[in-house]
N, C-alpha and C. Protein backbone atom coordinates (compact mmCIF):
# COMPACT_ATOMS: atom_id res chain seq x y z
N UNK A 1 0.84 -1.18 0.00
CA UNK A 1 0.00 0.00 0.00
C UNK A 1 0.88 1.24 0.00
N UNK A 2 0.75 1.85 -0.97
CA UNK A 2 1.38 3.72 -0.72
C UNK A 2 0.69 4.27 0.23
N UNK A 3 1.62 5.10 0.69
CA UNK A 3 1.67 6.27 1.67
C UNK A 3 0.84 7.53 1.45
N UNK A 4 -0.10 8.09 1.96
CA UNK A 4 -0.60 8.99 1.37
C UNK A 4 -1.02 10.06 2.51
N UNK A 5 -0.46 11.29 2.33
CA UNK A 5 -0.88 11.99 3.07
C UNK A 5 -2.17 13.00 2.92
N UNK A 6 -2.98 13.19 4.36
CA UNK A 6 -4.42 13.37 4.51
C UNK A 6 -4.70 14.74 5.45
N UNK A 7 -4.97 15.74 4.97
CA UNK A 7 -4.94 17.29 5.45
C UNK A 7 -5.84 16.83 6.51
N UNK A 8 -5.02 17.49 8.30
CA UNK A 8 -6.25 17.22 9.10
C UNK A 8 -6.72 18.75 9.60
N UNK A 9 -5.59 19.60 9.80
CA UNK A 9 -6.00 20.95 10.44
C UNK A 9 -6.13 21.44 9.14
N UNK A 10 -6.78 22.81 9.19
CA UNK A 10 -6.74 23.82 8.42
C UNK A 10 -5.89 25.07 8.26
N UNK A 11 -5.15 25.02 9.26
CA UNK A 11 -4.02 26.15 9.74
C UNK A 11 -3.11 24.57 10.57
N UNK A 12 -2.57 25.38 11.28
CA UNK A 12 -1.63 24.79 12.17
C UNK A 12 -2.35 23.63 13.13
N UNK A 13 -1.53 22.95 13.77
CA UNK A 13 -2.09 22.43 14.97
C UNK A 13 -1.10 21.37 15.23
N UNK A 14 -0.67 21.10 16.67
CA UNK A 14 -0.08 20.15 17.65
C UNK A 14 -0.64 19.59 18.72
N UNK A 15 0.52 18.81 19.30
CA UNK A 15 -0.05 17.68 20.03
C UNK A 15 -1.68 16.95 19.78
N UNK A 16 -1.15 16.05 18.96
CA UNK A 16 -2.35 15.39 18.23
C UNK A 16 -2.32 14.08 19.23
N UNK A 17 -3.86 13.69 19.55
CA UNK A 17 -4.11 12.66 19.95
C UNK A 17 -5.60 12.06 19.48
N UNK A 18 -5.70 10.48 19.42
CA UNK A 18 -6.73 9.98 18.88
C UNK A 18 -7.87 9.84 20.17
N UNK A 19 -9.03 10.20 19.45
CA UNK A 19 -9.94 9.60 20.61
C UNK A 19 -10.09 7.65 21.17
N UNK A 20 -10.52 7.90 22.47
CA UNK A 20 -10.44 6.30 22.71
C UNK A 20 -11.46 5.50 21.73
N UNK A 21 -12.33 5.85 20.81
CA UNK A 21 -13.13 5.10 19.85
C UNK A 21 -12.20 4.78 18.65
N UNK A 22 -11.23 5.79 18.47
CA UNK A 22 -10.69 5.81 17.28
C UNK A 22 -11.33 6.62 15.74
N UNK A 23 -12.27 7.82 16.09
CA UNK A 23 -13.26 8.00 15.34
C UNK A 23 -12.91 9.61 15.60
N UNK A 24 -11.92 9.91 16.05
CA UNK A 24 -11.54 11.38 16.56
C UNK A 24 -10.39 11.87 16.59
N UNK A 25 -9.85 12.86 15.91
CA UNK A 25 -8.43 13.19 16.22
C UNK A 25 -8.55 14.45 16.97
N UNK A 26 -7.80 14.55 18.11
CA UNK A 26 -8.02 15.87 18.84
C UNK A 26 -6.51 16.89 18.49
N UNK A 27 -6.40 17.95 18.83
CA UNK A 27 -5.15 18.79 18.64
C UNK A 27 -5.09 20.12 18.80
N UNK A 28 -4.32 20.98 19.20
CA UNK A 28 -4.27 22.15 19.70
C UNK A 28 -4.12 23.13 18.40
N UNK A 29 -4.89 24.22 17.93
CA UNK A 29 -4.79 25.19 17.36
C UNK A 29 -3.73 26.10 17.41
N UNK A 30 -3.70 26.86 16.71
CA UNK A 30 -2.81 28.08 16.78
C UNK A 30 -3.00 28.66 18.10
N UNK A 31 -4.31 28.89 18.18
CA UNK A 31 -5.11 30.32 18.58
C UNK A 31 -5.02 29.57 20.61
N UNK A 32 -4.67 28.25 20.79
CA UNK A 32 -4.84 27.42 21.80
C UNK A 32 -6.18 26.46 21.55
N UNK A 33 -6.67 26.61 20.88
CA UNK A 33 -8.13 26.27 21.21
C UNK A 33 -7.82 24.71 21.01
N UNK A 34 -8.64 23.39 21.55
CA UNK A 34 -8.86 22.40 21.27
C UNK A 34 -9.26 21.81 20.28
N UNK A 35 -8.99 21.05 19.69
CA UNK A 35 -9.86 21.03 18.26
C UNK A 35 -9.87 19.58 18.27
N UNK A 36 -11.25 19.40 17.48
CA UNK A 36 -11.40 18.00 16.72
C UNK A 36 -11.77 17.31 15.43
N UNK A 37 -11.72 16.83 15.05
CA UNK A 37 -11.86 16.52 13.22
C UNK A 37 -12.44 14.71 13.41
N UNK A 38 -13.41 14.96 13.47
CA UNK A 38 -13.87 13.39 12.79
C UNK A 38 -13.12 12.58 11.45
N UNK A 39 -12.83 11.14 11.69
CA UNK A 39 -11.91 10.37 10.71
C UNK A 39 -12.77 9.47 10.50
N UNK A 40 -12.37 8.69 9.16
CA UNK A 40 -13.21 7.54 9.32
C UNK A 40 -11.76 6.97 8.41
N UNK A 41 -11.34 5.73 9.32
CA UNK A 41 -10.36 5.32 9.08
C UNK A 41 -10.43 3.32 9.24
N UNK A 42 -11.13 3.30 7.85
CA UNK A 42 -11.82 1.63 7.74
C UNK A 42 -10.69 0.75 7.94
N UNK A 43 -10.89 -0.81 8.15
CA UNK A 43 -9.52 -1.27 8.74
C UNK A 43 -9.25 -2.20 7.58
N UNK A 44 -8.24 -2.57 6.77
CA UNK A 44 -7.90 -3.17 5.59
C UNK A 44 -7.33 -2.11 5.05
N UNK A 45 -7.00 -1.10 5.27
CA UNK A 45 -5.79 0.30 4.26
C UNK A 45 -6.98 0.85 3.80
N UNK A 46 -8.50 0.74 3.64
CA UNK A 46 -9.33 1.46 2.97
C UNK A 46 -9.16 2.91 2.84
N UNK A 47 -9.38 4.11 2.42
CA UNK A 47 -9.06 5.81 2.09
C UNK A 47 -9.45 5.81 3.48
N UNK A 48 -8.07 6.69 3.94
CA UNK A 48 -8.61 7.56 5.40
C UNK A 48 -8.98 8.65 5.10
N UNK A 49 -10.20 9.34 5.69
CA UNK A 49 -10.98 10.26 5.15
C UNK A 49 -10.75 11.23 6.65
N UNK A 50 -10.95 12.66 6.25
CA UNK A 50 -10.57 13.47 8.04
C UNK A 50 -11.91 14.61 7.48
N UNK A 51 -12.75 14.69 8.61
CA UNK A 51 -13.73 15.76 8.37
C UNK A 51 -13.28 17.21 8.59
N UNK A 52 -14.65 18.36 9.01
CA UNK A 52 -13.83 19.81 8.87
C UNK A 52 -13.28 19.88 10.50
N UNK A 53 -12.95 20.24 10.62
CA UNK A 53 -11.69 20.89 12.19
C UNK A 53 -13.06 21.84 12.81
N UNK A 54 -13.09 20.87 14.20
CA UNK A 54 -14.83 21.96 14.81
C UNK A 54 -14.04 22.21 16.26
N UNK A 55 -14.09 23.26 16.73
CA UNK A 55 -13.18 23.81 18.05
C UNK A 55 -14.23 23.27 19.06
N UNK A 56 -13.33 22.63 19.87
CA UNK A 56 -13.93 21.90 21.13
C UNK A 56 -14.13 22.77 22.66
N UNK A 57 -12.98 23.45 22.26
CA UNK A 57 -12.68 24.62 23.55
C UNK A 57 -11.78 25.70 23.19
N UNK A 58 -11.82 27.08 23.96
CA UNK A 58 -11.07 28.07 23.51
C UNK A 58 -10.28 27.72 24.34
N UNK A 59 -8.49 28.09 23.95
CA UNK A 59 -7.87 28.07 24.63
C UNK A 59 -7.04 29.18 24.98
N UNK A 60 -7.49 30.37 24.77
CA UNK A 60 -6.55 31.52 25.01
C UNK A 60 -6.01 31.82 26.43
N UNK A 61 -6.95 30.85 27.34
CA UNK A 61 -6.29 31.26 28.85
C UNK A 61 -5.46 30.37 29.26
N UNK A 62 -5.56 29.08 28.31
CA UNK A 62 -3.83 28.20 28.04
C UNK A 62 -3.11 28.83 27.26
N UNK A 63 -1.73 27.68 27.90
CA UNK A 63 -0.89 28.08 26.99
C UNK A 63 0.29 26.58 27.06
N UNK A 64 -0.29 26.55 25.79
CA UNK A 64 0.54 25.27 24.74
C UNK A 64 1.45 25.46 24.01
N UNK A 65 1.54 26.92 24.52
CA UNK A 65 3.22 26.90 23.43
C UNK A 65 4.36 25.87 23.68
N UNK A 66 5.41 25.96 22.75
CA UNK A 66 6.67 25.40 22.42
C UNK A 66 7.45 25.55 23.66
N UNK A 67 7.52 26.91 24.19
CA UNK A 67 8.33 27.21 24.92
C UNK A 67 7.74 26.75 26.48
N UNK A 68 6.63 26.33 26.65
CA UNK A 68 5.80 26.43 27.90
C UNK A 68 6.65 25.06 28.94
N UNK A 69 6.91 25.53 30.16
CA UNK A 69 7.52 24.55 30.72
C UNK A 69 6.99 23.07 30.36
N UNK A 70 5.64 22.93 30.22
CA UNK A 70 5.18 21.55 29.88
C UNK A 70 5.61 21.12 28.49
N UNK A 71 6.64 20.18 28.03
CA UNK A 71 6.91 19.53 27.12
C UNK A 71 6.27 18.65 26.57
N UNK A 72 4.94 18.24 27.17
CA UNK A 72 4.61 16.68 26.44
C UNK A 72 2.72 17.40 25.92
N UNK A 73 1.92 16.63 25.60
CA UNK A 73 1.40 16.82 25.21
C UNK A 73 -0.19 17.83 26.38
N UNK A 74 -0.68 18.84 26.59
CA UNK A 74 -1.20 19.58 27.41
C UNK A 74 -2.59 18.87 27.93
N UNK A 75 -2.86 18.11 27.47
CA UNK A 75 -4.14 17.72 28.02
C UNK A 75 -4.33 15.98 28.13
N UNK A 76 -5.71 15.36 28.33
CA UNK A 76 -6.04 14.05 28.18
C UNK A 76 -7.06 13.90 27.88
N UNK A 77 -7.38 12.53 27.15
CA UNK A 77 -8.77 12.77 26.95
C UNK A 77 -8.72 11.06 27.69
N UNK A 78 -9.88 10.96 28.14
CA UNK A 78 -10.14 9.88 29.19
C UNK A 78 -11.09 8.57 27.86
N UNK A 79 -11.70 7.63 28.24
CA UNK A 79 -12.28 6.68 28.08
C UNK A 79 -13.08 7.11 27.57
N UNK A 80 -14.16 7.75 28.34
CA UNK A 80 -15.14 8.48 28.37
C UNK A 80 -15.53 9.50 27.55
N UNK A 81 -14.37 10.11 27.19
CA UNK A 81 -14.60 11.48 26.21
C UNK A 81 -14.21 12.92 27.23
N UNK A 82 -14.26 12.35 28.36
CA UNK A 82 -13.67 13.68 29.25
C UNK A 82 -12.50 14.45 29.01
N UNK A 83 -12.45 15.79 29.00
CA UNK A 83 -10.77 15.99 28.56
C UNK A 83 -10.05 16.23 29.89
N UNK A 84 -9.16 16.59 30.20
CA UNK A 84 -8.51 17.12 31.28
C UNK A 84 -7.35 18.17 30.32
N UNK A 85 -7.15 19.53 31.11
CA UNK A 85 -6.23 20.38 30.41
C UNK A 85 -5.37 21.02 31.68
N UNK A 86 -4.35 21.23 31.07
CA UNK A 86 -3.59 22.19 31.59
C UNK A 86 -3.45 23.40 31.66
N UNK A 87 -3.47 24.51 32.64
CA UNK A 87 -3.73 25.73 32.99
C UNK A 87 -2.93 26.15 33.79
N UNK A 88 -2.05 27.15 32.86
CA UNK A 88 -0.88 27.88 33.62
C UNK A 88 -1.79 29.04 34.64
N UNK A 89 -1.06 29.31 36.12
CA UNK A 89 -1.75 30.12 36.62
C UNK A 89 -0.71 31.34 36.84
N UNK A 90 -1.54 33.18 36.96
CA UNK A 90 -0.26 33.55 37.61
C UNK A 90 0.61 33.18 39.04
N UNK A 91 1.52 33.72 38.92
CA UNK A 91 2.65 33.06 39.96
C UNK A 91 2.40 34.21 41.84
N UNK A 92 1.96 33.79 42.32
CA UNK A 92 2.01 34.64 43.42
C UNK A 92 2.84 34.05 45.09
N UNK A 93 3.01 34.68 45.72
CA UNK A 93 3.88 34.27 46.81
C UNK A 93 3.38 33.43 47.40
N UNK A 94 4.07 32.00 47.45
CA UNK A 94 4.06 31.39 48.10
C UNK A 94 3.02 29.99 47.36
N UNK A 95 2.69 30.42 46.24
CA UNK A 95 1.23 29.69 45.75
C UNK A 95 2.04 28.73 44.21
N UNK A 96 1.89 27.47 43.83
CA UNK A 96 2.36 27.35 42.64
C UNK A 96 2.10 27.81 41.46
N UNK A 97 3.15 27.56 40.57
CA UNK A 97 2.94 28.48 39.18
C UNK A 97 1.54 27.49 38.35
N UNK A 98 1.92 26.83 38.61
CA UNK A 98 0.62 25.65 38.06
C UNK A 98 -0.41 25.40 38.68
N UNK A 99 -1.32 24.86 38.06
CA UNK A 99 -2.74 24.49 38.91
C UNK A 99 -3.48 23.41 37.98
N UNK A 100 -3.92 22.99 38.86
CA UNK A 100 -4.92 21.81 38.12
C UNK A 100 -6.44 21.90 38.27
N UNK A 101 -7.28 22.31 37.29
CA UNK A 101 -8.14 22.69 37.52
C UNK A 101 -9.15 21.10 36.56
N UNK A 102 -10.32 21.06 37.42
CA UNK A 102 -10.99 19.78 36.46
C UNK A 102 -12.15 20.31 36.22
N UNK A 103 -12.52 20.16 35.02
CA UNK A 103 -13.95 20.56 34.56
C UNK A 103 -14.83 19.68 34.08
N UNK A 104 -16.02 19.77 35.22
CA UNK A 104 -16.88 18.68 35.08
C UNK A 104 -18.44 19.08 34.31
N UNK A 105 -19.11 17.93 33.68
CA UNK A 105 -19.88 17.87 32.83
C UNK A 105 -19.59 18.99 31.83
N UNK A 106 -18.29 18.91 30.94
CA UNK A 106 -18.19 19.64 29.84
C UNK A 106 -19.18 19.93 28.43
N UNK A 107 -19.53 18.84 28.69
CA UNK A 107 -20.30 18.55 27.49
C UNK A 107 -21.66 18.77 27.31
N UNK A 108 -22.29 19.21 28.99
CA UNK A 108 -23.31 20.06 28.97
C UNK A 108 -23.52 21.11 28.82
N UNK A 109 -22.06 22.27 29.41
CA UNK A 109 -21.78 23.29 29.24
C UNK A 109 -21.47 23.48 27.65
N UNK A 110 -20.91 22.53 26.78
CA UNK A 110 -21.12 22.97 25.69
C UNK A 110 -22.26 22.92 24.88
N UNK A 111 -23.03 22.18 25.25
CA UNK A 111 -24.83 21.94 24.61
C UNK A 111 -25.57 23.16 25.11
N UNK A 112 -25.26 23.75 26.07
CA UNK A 112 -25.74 25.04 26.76
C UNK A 112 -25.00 26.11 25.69
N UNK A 113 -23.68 26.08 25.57
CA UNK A 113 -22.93 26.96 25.06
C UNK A 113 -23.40 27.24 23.26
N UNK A 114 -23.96 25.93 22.64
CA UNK A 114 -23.82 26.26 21.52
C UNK A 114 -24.88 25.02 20.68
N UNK A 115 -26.13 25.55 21.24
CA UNK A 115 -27.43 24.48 21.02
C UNK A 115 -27.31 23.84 19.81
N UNK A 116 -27.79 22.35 19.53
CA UNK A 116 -28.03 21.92 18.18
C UNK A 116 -29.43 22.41 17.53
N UNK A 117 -29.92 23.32 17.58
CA UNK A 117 -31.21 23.20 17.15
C UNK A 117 -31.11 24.90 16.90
């Protein structure tokens, strides 16, 4: 089988990870934002196909840069579909530069955020 390469972002984007179905590629934008692109990637070499790039979360109050003490990839996505992210905080006395913040039922807040109907 040849090699064929398959446009997934539309601009830029890093730290790419697959969803646990295998039906999802997730990855960080330019802009920070989260992003995801539906694949349909049949099993026998069939055409891997990548849908349009739909922003999952803004990320301007991360920061995923290159330079950012965190080297590996900024977030997780769980079993479930849950993400977990990383969130630089400012630095104040005595308090860490980091924080871990968890955000629960995301996915209601985004059905709230941006109705199907």
């Amino acid at each position: 089988m040849d090699s064929v390469r398959v446009t997934v972002s539309t601009a830029s984007g890093r730290q790419p990870a697959w969803s646990p179905n295998g039906r999802e590629l997730f990855y960080i934008a330019a802009d920070q934002a989260l992003m995801s692109v539906s694949v349909d990637a049949p099993a026998g070499g069939a055409k891997f196909v990548a849908g349009a790039p739909m922003k999952l979360h803004d990320g301007r109050a991360y920061d995923d840069s290159d330079n950012s003490p965190n080297r590996g990839r900024s977030y997780e996505v769980s079993r479930d579909g849950r993400f977990l992210r990383i969130k630089p905080v400012p630095s104040q006395a005595g308090t860490p530069r980091e924080a871990l913040v968890v955000v629960v039922n995301w996915l209601e807040e985004l059905k709230r955020l941006v109705p199907s109907d």
